[in-house]
N, C-alpha and C. Protein backbone atom coordinates (compact mmCIF):
# COMPACT_ATOMS: atom_id res chain seq x y z
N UNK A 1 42.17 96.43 46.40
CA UNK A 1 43.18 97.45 46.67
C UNK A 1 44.47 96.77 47.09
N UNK A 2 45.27 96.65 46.26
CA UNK A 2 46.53 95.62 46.39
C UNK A 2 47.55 96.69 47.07
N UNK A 3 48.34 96.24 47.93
CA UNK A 3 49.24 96.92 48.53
C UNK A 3 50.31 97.01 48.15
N UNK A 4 51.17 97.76 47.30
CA UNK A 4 52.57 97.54 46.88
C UNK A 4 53.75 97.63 47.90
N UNK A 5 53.47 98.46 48.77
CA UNK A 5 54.11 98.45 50.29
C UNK A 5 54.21 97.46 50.92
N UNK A 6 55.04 96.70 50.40
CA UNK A 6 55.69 95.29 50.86
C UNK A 6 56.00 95.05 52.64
N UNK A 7 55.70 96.70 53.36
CA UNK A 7 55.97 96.48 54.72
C UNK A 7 54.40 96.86 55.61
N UNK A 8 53.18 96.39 54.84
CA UNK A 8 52.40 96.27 54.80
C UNK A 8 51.87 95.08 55.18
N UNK A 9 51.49 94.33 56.19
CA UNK A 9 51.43 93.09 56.10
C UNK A 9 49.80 92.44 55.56
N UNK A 10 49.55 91.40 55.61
CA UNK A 10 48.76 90.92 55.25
C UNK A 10 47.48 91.31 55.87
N UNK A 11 47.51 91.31 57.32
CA UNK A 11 46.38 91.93 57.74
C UNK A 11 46.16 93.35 57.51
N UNK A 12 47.07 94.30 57.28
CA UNK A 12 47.07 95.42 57.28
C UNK A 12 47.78 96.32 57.91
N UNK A 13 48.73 95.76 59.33
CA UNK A 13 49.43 96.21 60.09
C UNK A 13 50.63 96.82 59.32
N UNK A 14 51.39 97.92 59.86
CA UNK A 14 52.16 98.63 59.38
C UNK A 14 53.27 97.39 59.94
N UNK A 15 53.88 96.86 59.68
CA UNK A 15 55.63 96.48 59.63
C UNK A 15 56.71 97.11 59.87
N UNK A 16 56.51 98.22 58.97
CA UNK A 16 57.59 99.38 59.28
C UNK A 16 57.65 100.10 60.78
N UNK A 17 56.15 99.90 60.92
CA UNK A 17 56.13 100.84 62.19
C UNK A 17 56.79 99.71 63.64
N UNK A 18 56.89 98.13 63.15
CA UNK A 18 56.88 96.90 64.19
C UNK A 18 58.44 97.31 65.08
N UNK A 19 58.32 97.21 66.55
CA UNK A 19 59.58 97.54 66.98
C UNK A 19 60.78 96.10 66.84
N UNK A 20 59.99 95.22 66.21
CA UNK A 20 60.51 93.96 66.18
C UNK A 20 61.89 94.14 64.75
N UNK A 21 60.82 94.87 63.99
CA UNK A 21 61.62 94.96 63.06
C UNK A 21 62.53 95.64 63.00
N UNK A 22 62.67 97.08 63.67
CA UNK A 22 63.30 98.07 64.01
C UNK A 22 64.66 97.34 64.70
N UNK A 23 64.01 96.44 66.01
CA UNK A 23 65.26 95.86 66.29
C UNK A 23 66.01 95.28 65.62
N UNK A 24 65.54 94.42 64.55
CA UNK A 24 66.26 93.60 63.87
C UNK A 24 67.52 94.48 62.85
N UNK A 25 66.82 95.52 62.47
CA UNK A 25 67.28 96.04 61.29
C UNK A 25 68.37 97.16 62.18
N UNK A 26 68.33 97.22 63.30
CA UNK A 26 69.46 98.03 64.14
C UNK A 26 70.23 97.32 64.79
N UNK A 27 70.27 95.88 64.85
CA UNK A 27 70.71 95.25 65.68
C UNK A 27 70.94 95.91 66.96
N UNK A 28 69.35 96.50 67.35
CA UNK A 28 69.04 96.67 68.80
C UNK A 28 68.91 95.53 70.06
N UNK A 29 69.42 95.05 70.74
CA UNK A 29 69.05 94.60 71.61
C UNK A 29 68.66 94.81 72.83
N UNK A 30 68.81 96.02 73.25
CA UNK A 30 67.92 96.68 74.19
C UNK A 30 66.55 96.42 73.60
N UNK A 31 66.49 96.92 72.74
CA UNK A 31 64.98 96.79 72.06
C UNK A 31 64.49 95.60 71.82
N UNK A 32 65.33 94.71 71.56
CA UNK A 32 64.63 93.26 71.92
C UNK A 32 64.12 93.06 72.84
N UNK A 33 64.89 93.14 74.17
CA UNK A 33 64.17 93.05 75.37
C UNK A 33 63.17 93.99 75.64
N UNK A 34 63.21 95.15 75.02
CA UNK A 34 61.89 95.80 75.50
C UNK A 34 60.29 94.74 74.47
N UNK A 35 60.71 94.50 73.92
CA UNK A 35 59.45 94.01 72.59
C UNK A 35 59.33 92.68 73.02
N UNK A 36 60.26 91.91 73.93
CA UNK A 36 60.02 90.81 74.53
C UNK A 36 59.13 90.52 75.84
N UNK A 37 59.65 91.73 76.24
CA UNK A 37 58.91 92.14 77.65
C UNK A 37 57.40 92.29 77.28
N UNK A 38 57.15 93.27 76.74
CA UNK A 38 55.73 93.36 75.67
C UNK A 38 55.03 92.75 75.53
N UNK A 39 55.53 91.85 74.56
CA UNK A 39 54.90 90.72 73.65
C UNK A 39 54.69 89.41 74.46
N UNK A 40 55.34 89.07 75.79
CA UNK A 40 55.29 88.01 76.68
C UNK A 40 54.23 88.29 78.29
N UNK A 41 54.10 89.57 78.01
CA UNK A 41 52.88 90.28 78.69
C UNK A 41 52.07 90.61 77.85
N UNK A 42 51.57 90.51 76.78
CA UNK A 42 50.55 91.24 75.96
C UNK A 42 50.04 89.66 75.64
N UNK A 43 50.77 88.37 75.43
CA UNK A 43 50.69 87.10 75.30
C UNK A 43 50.57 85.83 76.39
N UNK A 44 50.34 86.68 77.35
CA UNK A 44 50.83 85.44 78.68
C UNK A 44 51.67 84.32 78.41
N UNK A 45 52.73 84.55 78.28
CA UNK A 45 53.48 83.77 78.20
C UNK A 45 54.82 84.51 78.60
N UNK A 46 55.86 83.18 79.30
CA UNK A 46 57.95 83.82 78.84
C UNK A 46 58.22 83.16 78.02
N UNK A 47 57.94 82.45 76.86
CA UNK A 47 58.57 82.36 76.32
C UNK A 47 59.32 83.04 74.89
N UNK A 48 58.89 83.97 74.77
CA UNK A 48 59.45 85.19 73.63
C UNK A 48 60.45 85.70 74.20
N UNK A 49 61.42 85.21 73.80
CA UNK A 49 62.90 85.45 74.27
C UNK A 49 63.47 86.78 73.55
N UNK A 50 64.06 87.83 74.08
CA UNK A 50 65.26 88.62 73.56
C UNK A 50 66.03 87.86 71.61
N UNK A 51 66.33 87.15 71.95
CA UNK A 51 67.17 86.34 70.68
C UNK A 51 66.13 85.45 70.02
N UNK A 52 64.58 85.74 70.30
CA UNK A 52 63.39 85.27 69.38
C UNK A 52 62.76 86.28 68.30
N UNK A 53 63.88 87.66 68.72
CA UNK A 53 63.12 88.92 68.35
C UNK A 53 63.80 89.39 67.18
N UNK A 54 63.81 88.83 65.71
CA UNK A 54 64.21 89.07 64.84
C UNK A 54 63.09 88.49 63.50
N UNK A 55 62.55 89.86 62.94
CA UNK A 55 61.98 89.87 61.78
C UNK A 55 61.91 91.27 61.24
N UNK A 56 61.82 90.72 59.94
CA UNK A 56 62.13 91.98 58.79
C UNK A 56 60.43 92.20 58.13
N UNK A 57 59.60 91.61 58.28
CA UNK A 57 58.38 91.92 58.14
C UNK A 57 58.03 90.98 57.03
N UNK A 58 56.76 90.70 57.57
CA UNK A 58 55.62 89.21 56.87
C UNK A 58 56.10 89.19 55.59
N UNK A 59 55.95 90.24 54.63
CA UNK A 59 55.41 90.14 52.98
C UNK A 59 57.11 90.37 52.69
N UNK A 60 58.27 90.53 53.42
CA UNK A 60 59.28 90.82 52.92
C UNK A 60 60.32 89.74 52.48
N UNK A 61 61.65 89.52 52.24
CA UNK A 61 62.23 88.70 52.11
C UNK A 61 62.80 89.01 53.22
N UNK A 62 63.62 87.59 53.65
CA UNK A 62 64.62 88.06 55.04
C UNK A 62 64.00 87.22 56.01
N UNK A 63 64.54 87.29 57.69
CA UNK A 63 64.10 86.82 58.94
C UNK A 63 62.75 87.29 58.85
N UNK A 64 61.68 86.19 59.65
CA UNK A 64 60.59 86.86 60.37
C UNK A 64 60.14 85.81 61.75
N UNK A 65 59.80 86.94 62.76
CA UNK A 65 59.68 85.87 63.77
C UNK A 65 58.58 85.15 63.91
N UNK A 66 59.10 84.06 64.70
CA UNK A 66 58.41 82.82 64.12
C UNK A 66 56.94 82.55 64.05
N UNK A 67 56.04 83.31 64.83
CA UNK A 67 54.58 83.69 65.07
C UNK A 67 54.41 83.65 63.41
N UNK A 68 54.69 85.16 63.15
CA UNK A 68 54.78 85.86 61.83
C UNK A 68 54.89 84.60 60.81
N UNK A 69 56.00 83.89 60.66
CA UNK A 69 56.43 82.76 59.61
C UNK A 69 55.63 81.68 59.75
N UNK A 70 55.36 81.16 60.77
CA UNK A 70 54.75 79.85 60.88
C UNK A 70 53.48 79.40 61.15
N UNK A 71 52.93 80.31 62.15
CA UNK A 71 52.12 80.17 62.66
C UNK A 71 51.08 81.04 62.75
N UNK A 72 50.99 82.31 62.01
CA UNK A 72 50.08 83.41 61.76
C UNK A 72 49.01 82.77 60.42
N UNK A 73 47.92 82.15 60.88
CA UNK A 73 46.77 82.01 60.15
C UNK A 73 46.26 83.12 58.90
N UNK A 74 46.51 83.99 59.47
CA UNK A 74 46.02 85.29 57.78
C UNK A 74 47.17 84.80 57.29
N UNK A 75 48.08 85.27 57.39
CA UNK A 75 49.35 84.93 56.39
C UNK A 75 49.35 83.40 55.56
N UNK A 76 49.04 82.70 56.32
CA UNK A 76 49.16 81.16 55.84
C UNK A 76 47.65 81.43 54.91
N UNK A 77 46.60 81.71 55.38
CA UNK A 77 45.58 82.10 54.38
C UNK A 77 45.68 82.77 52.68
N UNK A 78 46.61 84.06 53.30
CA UNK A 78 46.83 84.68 52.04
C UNK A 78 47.70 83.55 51.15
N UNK A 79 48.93 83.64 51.17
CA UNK A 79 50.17 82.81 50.97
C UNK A 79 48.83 81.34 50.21
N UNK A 80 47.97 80.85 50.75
CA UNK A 80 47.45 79.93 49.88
C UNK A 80 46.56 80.68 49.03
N UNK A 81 45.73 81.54 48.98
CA UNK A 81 45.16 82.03 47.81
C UNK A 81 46.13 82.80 47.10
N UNK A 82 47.35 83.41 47.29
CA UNK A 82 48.30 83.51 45.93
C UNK A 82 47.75 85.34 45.94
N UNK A 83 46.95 86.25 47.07
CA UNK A 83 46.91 87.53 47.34
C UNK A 83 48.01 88.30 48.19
N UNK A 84 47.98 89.60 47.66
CA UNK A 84 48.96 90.17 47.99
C UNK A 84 48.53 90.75 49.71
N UNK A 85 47.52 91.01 50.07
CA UNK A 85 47.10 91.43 51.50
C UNK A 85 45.76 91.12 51.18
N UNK A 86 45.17 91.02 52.76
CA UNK A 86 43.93 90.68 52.63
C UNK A 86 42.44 91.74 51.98
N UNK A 87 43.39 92.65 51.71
CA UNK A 87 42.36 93.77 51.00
C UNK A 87 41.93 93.23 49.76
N UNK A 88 42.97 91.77 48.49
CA UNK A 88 42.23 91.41 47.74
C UNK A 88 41.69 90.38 47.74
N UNK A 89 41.23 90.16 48.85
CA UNK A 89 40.10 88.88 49.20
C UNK A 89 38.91 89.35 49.06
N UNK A 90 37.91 88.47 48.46
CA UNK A 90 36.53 88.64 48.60
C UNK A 90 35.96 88.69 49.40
N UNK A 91 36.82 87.68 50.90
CA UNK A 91 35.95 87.29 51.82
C UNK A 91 36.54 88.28 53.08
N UNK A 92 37.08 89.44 52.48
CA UNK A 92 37.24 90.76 53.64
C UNK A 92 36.56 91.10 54.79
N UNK A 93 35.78 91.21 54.45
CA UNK A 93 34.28 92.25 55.01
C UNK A 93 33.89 91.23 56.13
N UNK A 94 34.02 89.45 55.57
CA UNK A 94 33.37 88.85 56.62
C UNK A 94 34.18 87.25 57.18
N UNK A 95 35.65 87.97 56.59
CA UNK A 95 36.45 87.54 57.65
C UNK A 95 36.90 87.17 58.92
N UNK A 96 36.14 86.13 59.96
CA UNK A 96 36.69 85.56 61.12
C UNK A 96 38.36 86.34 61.76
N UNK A 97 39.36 85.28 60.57
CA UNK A 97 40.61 86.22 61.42
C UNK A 97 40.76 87.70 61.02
N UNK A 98 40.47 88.14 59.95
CA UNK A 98 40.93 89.43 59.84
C UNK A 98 39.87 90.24 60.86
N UNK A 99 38.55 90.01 61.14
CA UNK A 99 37.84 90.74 62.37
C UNK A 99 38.89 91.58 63.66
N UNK A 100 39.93 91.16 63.95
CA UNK A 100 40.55 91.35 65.44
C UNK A 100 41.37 92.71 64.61
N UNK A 101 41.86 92.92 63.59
CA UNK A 101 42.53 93.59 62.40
C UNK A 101 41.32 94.97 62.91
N UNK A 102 40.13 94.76 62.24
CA UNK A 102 39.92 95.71 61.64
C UNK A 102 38.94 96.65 62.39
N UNK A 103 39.15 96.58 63.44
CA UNK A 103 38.96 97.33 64.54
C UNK A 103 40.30 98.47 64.88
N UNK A 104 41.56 98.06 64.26
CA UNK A 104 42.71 98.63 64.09
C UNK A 104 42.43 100.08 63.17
N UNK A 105 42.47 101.24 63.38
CA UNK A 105 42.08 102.19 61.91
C UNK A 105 43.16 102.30 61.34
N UNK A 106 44.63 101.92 61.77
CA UNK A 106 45.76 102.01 60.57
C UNK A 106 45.54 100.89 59.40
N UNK A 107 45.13 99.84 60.32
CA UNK A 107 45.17 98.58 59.06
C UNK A 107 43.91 98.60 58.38
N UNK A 108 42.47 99.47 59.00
CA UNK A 108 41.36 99.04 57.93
C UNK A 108 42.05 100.32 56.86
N UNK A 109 42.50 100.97 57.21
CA UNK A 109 42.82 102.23 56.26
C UNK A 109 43.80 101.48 54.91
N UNK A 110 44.86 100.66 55.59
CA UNK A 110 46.01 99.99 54.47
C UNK A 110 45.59 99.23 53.47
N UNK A 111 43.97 98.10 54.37
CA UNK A 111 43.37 97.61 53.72
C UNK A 111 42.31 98.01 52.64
N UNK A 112 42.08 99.01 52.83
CA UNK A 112 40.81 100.33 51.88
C UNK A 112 39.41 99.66 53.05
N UNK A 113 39.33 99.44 54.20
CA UNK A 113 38.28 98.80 54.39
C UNK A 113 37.58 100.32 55.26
């Protein structure tokens, strides 16, 4: 079940719905800091800065923050098998990283899972 909804990401997460992206695409910065605040409590960590908070979403062209670009394992997964989301993988169902996903019901839904 290939996703043509390019704001669809690889695991299945909505993009569109990401406030990351929202900020980006409003050049919100209130909203940065709120998604920083968030994401640096939801992560134990400070380092997700206000001015770290710019992406346009995984599968899109454009900014994505840097988690998303560099360092997000499904993505780097897909991106090497040459699939559009992880819904056309074989190895779906018994997927390690996509597991934390698909407990999500928006993304098993995006994914057909």
């Amino acid at each position: 079940m290939t996703s043509d909804n390019k704001l669809i990401a690889y695991c299945g997460l909505d993009c569109g719905a990401c406030e990351a992206r929202k900020a980006t695409l409003t050049n919100d910065d209130e909203l940065r800091k709120e998604v920083s605040r968030k994401w640096c409590q939801m992560n134990g960590t400070d380092q997700i800065t206000p001015e770290t908070i710019n992406c346009e979403g995984c599968r899109t062209g454009g900014v994505k923050f840097a988690y998303c670009d560099y360092m997000c394992p499904i993505r780097k997964c897909a991106l090497s098998k040459g699939i559009d989301t992880c819904a056309d993988c074989p190895e779906k169902e018994s997927c390690d990283m996509l597991a934390p996903f698909t407990s999500n019901d928006e993304a098993r839904s995006n994914l057909g899972l």
